[in-house]
Protein backbone atom coordinates (compact mmCIF):
# COMPACT_ATOMS: atom_id res chain seq x y z
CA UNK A 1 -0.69 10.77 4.43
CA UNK A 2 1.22 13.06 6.35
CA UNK A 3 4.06 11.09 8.08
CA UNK A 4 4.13 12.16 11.99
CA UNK A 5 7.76 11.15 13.04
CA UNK A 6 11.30 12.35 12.70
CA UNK A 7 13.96 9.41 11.22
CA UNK A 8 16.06 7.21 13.81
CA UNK A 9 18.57 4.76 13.14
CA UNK A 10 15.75 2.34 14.69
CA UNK A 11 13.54 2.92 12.42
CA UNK A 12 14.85 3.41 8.07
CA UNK A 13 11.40 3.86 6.44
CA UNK A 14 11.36 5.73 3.09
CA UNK A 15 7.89 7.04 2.13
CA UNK A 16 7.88 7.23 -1.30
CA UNK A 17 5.89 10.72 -2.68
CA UNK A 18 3.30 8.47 -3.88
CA UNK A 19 2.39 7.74 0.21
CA UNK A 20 2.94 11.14 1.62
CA UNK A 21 1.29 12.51 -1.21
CA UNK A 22 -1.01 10.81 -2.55
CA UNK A 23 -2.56 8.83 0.87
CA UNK A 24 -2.97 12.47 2.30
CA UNK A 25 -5.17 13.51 -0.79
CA UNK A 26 -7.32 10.20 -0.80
CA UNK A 27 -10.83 9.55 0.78
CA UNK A 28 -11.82 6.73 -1.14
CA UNK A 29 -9.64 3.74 -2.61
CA UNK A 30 -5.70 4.08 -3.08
CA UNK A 31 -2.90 2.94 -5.06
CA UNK A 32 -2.64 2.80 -8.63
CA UNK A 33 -0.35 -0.03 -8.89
CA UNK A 34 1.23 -1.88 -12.75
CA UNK A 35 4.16 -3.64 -13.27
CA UNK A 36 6.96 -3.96 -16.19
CA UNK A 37 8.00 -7.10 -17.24
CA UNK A 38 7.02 -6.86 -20.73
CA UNK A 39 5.39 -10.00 -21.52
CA UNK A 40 2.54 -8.83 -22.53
CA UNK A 41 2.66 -5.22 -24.12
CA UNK A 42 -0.60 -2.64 -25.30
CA UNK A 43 1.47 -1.81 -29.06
CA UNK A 44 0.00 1.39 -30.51
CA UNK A 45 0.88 3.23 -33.37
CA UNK A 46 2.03 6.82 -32.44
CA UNK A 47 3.26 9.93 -34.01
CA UNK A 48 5.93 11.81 -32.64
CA UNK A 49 5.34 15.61 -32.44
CA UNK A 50 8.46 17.52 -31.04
CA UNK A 51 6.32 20.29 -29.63
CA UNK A 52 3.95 18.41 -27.91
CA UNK A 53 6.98 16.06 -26.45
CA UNK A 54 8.68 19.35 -25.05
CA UNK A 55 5.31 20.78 -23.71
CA UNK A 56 5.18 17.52 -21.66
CA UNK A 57 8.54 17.49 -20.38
CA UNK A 58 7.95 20.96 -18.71
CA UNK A 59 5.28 19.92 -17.95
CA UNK A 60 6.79 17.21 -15.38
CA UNK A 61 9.69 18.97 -14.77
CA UNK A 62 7.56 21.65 -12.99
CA UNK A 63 5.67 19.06 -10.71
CA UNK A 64 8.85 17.58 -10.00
CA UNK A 65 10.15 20.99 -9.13
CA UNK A 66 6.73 20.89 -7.34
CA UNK A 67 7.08 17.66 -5.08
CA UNK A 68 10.40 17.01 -4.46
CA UNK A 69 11.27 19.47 -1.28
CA UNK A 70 14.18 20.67 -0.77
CA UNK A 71 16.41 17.93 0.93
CA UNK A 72 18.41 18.31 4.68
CA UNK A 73 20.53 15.22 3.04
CA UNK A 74 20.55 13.01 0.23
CA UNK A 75 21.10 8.98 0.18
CA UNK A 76 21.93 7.02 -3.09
CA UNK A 77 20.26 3.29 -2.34
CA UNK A 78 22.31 0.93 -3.88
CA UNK A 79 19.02 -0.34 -5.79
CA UNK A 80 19.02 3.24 -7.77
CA UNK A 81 17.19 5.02 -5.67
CA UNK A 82 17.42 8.85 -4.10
CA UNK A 83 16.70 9.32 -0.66
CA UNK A 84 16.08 12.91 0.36
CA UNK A 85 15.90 13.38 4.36
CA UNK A 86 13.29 16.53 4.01
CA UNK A 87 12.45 18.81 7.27
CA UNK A 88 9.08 17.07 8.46
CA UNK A 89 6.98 20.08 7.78
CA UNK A 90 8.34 20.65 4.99
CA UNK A 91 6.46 17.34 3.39
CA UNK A 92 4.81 16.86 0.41
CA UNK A 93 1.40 16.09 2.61
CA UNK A 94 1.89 20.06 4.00
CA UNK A 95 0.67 20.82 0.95
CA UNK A 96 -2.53 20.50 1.25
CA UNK A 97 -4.83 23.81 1.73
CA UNK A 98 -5.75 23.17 4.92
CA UNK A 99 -2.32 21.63 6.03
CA UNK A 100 -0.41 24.45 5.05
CA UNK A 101 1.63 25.81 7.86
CA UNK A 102 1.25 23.44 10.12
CA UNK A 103 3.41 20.54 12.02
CA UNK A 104 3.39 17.02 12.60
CA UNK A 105 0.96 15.61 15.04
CA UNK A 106 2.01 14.14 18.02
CA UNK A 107 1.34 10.50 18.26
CA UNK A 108 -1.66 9.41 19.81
CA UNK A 109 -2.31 6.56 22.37
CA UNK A 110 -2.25 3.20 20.48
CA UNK A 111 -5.02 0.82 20.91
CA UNK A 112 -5.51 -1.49 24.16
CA UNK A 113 -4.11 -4.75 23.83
CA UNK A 114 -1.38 -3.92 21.17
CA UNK A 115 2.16 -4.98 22.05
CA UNK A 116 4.88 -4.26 19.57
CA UNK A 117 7.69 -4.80 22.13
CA UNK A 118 7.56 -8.50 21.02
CA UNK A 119 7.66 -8.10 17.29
CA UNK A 120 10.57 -8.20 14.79
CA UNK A 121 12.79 -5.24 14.44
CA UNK A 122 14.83 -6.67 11.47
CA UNK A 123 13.03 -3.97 8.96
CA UNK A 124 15.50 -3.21 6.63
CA UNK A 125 15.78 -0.86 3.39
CA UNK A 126 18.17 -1.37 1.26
CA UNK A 127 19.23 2.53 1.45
CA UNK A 128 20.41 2.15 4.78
CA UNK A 129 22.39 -0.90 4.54
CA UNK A 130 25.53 1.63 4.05
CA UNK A 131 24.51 3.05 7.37
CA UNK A 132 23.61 6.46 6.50
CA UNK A 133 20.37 7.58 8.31
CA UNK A 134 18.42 10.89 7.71
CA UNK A 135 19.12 13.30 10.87
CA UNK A 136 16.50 14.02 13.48
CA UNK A 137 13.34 16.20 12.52
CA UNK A 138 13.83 15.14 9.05
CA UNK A 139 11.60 11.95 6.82
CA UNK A 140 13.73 10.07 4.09
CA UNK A 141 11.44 10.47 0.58
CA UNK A 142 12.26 8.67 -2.07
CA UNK A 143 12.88 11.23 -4.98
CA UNK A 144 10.67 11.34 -7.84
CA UNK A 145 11.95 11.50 -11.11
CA UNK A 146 10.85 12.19 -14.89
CA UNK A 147 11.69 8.41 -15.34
CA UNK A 148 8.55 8.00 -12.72
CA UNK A 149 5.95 10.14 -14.34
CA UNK A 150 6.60 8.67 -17.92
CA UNK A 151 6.33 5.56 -17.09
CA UNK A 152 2.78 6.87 -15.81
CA UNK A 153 -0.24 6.76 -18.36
CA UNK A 154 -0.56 10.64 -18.53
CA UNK A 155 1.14 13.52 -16.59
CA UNK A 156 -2.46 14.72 -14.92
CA UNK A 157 -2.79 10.58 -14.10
CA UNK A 158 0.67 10.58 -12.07
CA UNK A 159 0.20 9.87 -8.24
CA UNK A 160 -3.38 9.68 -8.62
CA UNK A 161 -6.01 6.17 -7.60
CA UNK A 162 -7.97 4.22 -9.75
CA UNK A 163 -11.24 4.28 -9.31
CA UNK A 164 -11.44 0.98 -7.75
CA UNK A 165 -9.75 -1.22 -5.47
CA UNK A 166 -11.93 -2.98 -3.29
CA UNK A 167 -13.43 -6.43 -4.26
CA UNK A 168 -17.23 -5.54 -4.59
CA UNK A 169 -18.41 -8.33 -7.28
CA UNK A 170 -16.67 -11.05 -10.03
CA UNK A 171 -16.47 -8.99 -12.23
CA UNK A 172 -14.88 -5.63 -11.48
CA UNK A 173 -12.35 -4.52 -14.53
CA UNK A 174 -9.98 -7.18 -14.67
CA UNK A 175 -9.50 -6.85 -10.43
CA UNK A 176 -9.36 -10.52 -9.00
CA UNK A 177 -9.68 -10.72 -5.55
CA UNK A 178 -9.02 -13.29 -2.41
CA UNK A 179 -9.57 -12.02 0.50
CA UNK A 180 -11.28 -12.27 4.17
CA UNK A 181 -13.11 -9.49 5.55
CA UNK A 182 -15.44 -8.48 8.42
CA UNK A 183 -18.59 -6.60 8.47
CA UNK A 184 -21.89 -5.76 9.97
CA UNK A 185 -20.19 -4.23 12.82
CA UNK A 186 -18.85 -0.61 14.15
CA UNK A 187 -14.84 -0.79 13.72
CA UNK A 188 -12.10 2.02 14.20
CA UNK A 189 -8.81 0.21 13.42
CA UNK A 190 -7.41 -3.14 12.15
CA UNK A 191 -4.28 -4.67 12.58
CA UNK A 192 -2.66 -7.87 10.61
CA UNK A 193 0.86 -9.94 10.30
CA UNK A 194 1.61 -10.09 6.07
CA UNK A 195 3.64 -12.45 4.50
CA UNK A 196 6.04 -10.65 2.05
CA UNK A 197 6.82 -11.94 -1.04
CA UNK A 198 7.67 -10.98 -5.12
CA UNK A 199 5.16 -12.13 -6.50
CA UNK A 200 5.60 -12.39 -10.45
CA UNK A 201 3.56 -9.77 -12.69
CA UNK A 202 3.27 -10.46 -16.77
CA UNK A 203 3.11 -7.00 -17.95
CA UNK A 204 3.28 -3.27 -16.69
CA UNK A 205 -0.33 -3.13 -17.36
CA UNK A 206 -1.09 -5.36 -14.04
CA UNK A 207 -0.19 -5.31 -10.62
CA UNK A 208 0.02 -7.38 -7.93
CA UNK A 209 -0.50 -6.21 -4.50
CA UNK A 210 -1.38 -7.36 -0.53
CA UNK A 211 -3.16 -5.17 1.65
CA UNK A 212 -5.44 -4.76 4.77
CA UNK A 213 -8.51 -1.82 3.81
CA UNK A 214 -10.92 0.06 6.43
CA UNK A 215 -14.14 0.70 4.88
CA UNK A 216 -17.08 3.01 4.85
CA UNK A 217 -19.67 4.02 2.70
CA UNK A 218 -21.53 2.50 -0.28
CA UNK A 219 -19.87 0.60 -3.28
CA UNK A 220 -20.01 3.16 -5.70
CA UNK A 221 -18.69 7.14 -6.09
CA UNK A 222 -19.16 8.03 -2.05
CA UNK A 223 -16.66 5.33 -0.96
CA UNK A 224 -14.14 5.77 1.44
CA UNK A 225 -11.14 3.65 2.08
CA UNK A 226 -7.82 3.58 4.10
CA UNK A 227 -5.24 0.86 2.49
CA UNK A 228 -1.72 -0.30 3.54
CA UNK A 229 0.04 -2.98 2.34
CA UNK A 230 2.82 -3.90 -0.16
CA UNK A 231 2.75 -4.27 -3.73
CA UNK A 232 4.31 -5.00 -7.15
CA UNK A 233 4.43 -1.88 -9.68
CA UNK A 234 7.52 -1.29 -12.30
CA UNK A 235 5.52 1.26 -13.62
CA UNK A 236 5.26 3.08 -10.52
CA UNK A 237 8.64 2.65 -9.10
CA UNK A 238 10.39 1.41 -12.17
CA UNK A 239 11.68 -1.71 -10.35
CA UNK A 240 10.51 -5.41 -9.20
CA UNK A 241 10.70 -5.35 -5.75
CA UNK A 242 7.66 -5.24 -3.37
CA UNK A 243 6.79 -2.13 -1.88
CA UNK A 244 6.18 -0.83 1.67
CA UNK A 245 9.67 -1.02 1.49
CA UNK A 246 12.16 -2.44 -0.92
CA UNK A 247 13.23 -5.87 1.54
CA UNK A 248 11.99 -7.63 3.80
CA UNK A 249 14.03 -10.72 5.92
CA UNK A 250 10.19 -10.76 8.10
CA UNK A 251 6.94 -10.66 8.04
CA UNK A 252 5.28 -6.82 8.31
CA UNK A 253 2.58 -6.61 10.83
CA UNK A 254 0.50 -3.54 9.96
CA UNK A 255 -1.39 -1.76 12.73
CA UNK A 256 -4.42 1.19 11.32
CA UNK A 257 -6.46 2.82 14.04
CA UNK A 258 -8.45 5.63 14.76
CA UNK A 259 -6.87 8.32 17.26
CA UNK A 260 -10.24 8.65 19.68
CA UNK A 261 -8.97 11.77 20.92
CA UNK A 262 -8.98 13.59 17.59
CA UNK A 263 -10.15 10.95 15.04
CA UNK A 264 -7.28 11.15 12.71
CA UNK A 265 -6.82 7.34 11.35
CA UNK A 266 -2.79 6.14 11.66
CA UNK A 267 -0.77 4.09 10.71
CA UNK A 268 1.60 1.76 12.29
CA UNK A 269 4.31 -1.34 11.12
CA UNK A 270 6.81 -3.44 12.69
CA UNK A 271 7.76 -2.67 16.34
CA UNK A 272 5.89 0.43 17.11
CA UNK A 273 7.33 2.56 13.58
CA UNK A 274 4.28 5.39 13.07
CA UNK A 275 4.15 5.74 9.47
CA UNK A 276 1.63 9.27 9.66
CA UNK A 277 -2.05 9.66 9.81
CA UNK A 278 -4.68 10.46 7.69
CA UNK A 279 -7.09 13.81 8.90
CA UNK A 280 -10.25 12.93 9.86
CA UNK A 281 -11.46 16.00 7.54
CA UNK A 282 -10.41 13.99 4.31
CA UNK A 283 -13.66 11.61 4.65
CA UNK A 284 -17.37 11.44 4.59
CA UNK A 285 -18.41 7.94 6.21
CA UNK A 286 -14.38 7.41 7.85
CA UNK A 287 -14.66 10.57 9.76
CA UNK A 288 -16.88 8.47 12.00
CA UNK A 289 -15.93 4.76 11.73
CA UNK A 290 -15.63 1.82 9.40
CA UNK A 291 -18.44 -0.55 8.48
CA UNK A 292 -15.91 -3.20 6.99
CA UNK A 293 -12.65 -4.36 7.03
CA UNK A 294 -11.13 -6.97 4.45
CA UNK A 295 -7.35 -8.27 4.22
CA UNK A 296 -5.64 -10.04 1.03
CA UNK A 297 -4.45 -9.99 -2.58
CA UNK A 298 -5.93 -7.96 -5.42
CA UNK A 299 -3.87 -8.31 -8.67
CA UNK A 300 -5.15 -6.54 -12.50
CA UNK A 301 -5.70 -9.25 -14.92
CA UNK A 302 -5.40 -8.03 -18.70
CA UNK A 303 -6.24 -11.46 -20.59
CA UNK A 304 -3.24 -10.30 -22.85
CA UNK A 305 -3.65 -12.32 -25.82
CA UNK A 306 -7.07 -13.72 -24.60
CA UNK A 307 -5.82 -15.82 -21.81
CA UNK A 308 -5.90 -15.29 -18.28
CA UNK A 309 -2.49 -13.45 -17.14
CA UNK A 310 0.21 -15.53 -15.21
CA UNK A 311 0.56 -12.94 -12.83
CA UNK A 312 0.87 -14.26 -9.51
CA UNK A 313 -1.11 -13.23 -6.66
CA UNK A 314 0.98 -13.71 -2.82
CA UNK A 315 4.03 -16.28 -2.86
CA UNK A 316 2.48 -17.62 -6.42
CA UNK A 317 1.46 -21.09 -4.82
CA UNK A 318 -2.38 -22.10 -3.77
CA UNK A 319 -3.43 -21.66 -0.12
CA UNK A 320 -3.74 -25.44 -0.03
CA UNK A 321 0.67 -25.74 -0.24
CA UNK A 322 0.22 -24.22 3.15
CA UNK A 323 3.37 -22.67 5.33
CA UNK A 324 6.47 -22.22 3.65
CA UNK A 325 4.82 -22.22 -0.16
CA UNK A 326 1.41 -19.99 0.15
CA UNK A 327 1.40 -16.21 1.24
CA UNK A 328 -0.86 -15.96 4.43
CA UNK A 329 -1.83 -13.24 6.93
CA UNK A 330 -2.10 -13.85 10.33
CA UNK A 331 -2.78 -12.65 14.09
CA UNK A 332 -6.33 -10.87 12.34
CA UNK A 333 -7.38 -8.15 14.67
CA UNK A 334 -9.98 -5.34 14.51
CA UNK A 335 -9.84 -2.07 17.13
CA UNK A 336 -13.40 -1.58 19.24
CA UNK A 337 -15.22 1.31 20.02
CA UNK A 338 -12.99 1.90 23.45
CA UNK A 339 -9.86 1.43 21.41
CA UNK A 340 -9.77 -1.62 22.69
CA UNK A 341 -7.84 -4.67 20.17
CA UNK A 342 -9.79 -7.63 19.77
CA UNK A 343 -9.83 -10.72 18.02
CA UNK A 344 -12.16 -11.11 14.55
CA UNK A 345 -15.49 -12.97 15.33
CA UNK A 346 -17.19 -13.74 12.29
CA UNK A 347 -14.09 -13.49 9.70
CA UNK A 348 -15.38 -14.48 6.34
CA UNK A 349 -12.82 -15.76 3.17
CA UNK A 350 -14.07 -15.33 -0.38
CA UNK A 351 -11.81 -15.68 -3.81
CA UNK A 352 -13.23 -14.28 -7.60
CA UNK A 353 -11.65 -16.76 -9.47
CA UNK A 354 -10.44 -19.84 -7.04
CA UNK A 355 -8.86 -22.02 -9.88
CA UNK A 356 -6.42 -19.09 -10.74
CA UNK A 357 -5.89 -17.82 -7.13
CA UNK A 358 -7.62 -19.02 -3.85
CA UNK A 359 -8.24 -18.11 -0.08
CA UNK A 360 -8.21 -21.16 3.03
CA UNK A 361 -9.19 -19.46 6.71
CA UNK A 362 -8.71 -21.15 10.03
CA UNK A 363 -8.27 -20.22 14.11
CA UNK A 364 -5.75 -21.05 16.47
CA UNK A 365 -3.82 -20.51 19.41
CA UNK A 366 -0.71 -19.13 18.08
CA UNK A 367 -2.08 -17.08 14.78
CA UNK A 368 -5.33 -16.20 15.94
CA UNK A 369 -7.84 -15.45 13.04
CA UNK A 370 -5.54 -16.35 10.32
CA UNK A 371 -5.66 -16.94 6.13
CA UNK A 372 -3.68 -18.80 3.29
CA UNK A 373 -4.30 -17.33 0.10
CA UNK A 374 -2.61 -16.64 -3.49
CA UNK A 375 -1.79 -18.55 -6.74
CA UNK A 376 -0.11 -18.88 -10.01
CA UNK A 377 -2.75 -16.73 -12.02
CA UNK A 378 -2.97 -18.60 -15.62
CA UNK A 379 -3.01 -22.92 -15.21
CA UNK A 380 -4.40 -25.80 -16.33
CA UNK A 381 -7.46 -24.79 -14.29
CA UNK A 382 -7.84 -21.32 -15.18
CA UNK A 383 -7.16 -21.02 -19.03
């Protein structure tokens, strides 16, 4: 994803090299996402070989070399992370062939009916809490370090998808899903209120994440998706927190649409932040439109010792505990052919595995199309 806009105090957003990287390079599903506490660890017997171990190392240390840019200013997050404010051109996403060169896009004209005057501006990271901010022109990037790319399962595997990610059957890998989705229509955009939480996740083999996707194509190789959310991953950023950002006091509302001008997808959060945009020339079916959108939880479960994983999908609790307990999204919305916001008509809920993690959908004046969903993972009811 190449990220369009130049840091204000108003809006502290770090995109992690994973996002402006990685998002920018993807046509089809995003996000490899595991986690680290170690309750349930892979053991393998391995033999050390020195040169292979120093082949490696130079290995990352030349894509580091590679995808860190050179910084304007750096921020130490009180959480461990470097911040480096780098020259918006000068972004990983830039390099890209047919990037090179250029700048930034303008932003486009957001969707009819969107008002983010009236949402939350309380989105905090826990870099700027000193106050620091990255000066004008410039995007904060989290810095990538060899700590990263071990953690990774290979060096050529760092910063790249899975081939999977969007709930397509029962039985798909160890992916649970619950989720609501829409389809059967034309749709250039979707937009959605999350609930944030930290969810629990058993072992850095899993993940657990929340998301909204845009859709096109067929459920196979030639599928194309656009994802944003937050998720769980120690092994990715070799911490606990959830991840669009690192905290949340709020919900995130999440706005992706199509720019009808020049039919770049973007994407949007909070009170009117642009995030970047994906080119139009990185798809097949999305250069056109979507043919199905779908929001909720998707977590990885291992059966580590045989058993279903505990790893908890949303706040942990059943969508039955309802508000205050159970994750939710809310305020559903999908963007028309005339760029036009409208509310979901025919939203359908759906959950892989309901007695380790289920999905309750209802209508009403204040939330709209809305959705409880989540659970504990392993239970009584799901051995």
């Amino acid at each position: 994803m190449a990220s369009s806009w130049c840091n204000k105090k108003t809006s502290p957003i770090s995109v992690t090299v994973l996002l402006c990287f990685l998002l920018l390079l993807a046509s089809s599903n995003i996000r490899p996402v595991f986690s680290s506490e170690t309750g349930g660890s892979h053991a393998t017997n391995q033999t050390f070989r020195p040169q292979e171990e120093l082949r490696k190392l130079e290995i990352i240390r030349e894509h580091l070399d590679k995808i860190n840019k050179p910084a304007v200013k750096s921020i130490q997050s009180p959480d461990g992370d470097l911040i480096d404010c780098v020259l918006s051109h000068l972004q990983p996403a830039f390099d890209h062939p047919r990037l090179k060169g250029q700048k930034p896009l303008e932003p486009p004209e957001r969707p009819k009916g969107h008002d983010p005057t009236g949402m939350v501006t309380e989105n905090f990271q826990s870099w700027s809490f000193s106050g620091e901010s990255c000066p004008e022109g410039t995007v904060p990037i989290r810095r990538t370090t060899e700590q990263d790319m071990l953690r990774a399962s290979s060096v050529r595997r760092f910063g790249r998808k899975p081939r999977r990610h969007v709930r397509r059957d029962t039985n798909s890998n160890g992916h649970e899903h619950a989720v609501g989705y829409v389809s059967g229509d034309q749709y250039y955009g979707a937009k959605a209120s999350i609930n944030v939480w930290a969810p629990r996740v058993f072992n850095q083999y899993e993940f657990s994440l929340s998301q909204l996707w845009v859709i096109s194509g067929s459920f196979g190789d030639d599928l194309n998706t656009i994802e944003a959310g937050w998720q769980v991953s120690p092994e990715l950023y070799g911490d606990n927190y959830p991840r669009f950002f690192t905290y949340w006091t709020f919900d995130i509302s999440l706005l992706v649409w199509k720019d009808p001008k020049h039919g770049n997808w973007w994407l949007e959060f909070g009170n009117g932040v642009l995030v970047g945009y994906w080119p139009s020339f990185l798809f097949t079916h999305l250069r056109d439109h979507a043919s199905m959108v779908q929001f909720g939880g998707e977590v990885v479960n291992s059966r580590p010792s045989g058993f279903h994983t505990s790893t908890q999908m949303g706040s942990g609790h059943f969508a039955g505990e309802g508000f205050g307990k159970a994750s939710y999204f809310r305020n559903l919305q999908v963007v028309d052919w005339d760029n036009n916001l409208i509310p979901l008509s025919n939203l359908r809920v759906l959950a892989d595995h309901p007695n380790c993690y289920d999905i309750q959908g209802g209508i009403n004046r204040v939330w709209g199309n809305y959705f409880y969903y989540g659970g504990p993972g392993r239970n009584v009811r799901c051995p």
